[in-house]
N, C-alpha and C. Protein backbone atom coordinates (compact mmCIF):
# COMPACT_ATOMS: atom_id res chain seq x y z
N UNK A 1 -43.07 -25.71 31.13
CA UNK A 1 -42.83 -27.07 30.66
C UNK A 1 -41.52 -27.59 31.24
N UNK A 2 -41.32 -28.74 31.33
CA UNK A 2 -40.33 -29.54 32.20
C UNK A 2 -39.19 -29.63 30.93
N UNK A 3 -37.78 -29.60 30.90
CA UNK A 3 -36.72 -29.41 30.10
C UNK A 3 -36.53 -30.90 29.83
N UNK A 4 -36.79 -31.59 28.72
CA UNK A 4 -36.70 -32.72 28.54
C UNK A 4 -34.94 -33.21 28.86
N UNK A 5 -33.91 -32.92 28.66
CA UNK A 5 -33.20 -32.74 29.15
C UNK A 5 -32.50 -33.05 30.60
N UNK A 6 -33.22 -32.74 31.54
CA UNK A 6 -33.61 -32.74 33.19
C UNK A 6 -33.94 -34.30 33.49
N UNK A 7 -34.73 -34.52 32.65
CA UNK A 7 -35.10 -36.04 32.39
C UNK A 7 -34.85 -36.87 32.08
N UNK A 8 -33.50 -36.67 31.28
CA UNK A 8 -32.68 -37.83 30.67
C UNK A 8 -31.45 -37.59 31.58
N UNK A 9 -31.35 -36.57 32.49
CA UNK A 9 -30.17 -36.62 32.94
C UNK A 9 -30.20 -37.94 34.47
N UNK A 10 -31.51 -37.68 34.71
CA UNK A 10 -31.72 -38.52 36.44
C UNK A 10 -31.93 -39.62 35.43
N UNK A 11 -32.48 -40.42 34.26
CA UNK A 11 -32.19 -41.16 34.30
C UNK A 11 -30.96 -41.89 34.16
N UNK A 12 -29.77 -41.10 33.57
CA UNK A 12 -28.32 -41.18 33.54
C UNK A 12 -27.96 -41.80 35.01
N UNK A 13 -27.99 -40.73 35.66
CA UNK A 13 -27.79 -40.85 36.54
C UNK A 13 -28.30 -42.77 37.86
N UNK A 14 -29.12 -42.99 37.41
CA UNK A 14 -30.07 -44.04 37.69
C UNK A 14 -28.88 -45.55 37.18
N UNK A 15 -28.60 -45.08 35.79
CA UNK A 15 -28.21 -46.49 34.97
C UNK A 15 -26.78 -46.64 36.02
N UNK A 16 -26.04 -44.81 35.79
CA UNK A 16 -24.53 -45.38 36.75
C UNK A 16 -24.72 -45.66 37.97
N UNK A 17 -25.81 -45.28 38.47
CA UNK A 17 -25.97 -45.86 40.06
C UNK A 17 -26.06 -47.39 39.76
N UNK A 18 -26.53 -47.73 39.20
CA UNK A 18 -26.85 -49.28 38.77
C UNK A 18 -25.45 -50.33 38.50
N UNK A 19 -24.71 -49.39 37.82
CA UNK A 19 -23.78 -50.40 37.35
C UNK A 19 -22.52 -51.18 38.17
N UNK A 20 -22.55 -50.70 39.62
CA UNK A 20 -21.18 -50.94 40.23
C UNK A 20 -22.28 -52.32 40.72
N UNK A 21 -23.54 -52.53 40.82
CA UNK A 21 -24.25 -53.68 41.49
C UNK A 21 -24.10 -54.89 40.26
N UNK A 22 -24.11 -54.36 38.84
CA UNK A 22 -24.11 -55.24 37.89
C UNK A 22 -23.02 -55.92 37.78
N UNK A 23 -21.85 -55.06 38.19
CA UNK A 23 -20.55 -55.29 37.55
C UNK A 23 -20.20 -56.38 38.98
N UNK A 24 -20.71 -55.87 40.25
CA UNK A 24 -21.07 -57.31 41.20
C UNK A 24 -21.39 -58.10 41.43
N UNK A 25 -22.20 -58.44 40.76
CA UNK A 25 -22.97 -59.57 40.40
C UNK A 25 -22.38 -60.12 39.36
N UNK A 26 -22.30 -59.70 38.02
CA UNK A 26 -21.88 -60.66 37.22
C UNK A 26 -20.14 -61.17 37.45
N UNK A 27 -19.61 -59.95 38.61
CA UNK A 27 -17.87 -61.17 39.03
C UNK A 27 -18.38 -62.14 40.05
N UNK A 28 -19.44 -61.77 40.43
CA UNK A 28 -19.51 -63.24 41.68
C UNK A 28 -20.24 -64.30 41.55
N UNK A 29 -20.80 -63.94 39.78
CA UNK A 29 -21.37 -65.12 39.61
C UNK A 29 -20.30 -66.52 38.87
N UNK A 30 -19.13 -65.17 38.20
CA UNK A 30 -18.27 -66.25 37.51
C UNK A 30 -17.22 -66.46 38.57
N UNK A 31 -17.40 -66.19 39.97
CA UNK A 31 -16.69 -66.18 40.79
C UNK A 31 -17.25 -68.17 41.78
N UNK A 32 -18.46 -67.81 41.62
CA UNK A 32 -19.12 -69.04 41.92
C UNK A 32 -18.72 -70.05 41.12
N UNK A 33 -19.13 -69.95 39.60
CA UNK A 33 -19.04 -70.86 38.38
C UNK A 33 -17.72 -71.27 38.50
N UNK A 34 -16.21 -70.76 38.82
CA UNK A 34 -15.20 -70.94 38.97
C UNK A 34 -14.84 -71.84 40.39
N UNK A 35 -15.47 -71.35 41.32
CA UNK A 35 -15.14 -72.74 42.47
C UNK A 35 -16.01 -73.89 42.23
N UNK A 36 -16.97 -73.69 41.44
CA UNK A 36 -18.06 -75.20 41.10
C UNK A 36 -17.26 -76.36 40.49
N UNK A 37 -16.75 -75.58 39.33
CA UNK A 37 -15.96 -75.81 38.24
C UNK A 37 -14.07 -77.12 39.19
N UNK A 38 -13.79 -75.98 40.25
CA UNK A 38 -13.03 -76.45 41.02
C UNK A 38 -12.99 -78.17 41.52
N UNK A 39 -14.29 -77.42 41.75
CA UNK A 39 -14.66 -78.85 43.06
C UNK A 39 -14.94 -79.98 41.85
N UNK A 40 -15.74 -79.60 40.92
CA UNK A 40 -16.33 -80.86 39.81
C UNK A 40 -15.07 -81.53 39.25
N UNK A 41 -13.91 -80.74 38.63
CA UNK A 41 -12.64 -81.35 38.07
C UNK A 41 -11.42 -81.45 39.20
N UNK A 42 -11.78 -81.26 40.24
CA UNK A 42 -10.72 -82.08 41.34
C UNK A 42 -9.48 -81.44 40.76
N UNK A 43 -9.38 -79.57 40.84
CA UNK A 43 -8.60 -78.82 40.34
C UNK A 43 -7.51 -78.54 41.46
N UNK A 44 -6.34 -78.52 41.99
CA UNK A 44 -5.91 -78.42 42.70
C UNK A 44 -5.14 -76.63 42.76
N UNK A 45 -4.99 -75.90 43.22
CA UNK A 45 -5.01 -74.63 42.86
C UNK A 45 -5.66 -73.53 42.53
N UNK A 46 -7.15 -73.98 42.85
CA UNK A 46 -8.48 -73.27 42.07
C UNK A 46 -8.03 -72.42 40.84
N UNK A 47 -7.28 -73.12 40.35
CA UNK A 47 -7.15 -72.56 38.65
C UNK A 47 -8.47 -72.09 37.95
N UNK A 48 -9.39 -72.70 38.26
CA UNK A 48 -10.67 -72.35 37.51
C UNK A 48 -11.52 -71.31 37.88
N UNK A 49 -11.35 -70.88 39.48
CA UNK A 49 -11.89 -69.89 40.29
C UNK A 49 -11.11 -68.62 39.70
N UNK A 50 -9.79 -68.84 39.96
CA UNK A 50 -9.32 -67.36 39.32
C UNK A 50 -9.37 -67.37 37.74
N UNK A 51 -9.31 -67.94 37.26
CA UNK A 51 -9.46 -67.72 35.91
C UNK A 51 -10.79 -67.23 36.12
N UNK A 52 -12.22 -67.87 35.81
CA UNK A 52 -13.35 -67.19 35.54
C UNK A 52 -13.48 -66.01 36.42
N UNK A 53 -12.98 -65.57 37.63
CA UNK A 53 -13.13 -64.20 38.21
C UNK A 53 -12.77 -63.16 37.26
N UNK A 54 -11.50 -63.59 36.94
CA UNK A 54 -10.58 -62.80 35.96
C UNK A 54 -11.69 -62.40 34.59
N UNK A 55 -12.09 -63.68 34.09
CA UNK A 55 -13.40 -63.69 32.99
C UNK A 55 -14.33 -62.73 33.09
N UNK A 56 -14.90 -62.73 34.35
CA UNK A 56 -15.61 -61.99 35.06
C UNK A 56 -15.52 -60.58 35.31
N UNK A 57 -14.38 -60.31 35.87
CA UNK A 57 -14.12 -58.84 35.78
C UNK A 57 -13.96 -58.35 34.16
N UNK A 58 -13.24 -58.88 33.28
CA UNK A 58 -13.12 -58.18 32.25
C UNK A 58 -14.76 -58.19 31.24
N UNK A 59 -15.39 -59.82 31.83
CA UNK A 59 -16.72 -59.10 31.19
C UNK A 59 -17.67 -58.30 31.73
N UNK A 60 -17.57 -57.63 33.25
CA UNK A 60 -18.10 -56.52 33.53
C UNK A 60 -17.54 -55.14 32.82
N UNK A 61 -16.30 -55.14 32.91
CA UNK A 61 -16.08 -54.20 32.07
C UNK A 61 -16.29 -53.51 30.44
N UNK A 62 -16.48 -55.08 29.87
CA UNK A 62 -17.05 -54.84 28.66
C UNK A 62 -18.55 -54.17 28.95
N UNK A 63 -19.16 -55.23 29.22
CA UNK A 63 -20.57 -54.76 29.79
C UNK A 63 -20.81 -53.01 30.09
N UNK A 64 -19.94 -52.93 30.81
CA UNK A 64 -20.14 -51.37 31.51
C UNK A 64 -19.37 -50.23 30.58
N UNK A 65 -17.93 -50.64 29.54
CA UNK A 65 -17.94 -50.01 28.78
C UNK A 65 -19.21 -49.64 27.57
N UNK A 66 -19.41 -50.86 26.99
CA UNK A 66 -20.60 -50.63 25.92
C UNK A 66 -22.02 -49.93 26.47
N UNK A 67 -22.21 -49.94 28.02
CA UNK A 67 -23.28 -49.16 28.26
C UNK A 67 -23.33 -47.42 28.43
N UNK A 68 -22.05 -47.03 29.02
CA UNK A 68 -21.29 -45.56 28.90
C UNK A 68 -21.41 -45.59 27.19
N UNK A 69 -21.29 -46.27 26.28
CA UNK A 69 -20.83 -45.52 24.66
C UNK A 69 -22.59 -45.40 24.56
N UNK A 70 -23.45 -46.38 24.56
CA UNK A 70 -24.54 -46.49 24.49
C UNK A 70 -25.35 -45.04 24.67
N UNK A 71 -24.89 -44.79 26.29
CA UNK A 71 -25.20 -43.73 26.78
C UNK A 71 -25.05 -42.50 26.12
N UNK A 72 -23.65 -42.34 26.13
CA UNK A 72 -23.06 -41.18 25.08
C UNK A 72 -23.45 -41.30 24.16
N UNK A 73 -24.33 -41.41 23.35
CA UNK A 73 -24.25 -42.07 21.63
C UNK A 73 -25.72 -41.21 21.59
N UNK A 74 -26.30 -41.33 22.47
CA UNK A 74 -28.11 -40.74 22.68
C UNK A 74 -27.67 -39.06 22.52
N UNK A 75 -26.86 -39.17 23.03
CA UNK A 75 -26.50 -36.91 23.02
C UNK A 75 -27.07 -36.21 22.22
């Protein structure tokens, strides 16, 4: 019989392969939303670009923290 175990580990493995693409995507989307934001309020300094990047990175990190506890939590 196959070690159930064995099986939850590749899929582990699967989610962290996954997450450095998530955590890319969701900074370049608030990375976008932030120069849109630019151009629409005639921002001089792209104040709005770095701010939502900034947004962005820390909500990938949330994101990717709560999915590691998630993970751990199944043990």
């Amino acid at each position: 019989m196959d070690n159930p175990k064995k099986g939850n580990q590749k899929n582990k493995w699967l989610v962290f392969a996954s997450m450095p693409f998530q955590m890319g995507v969701t900074i370049y989307v608030f990375y976008r939303l932030g120069l849109w934001m630019d151009g629409y309020f005639d921002i001089q300094g792209e104040w709005w670009m770095k701010g939502m990047t900034i947004l962005g990175v820390m909500a990938s990190l949330f994101q990717f923290i709560k999915q590691v506890n998630y993970i751990n939590k199944d043990e």
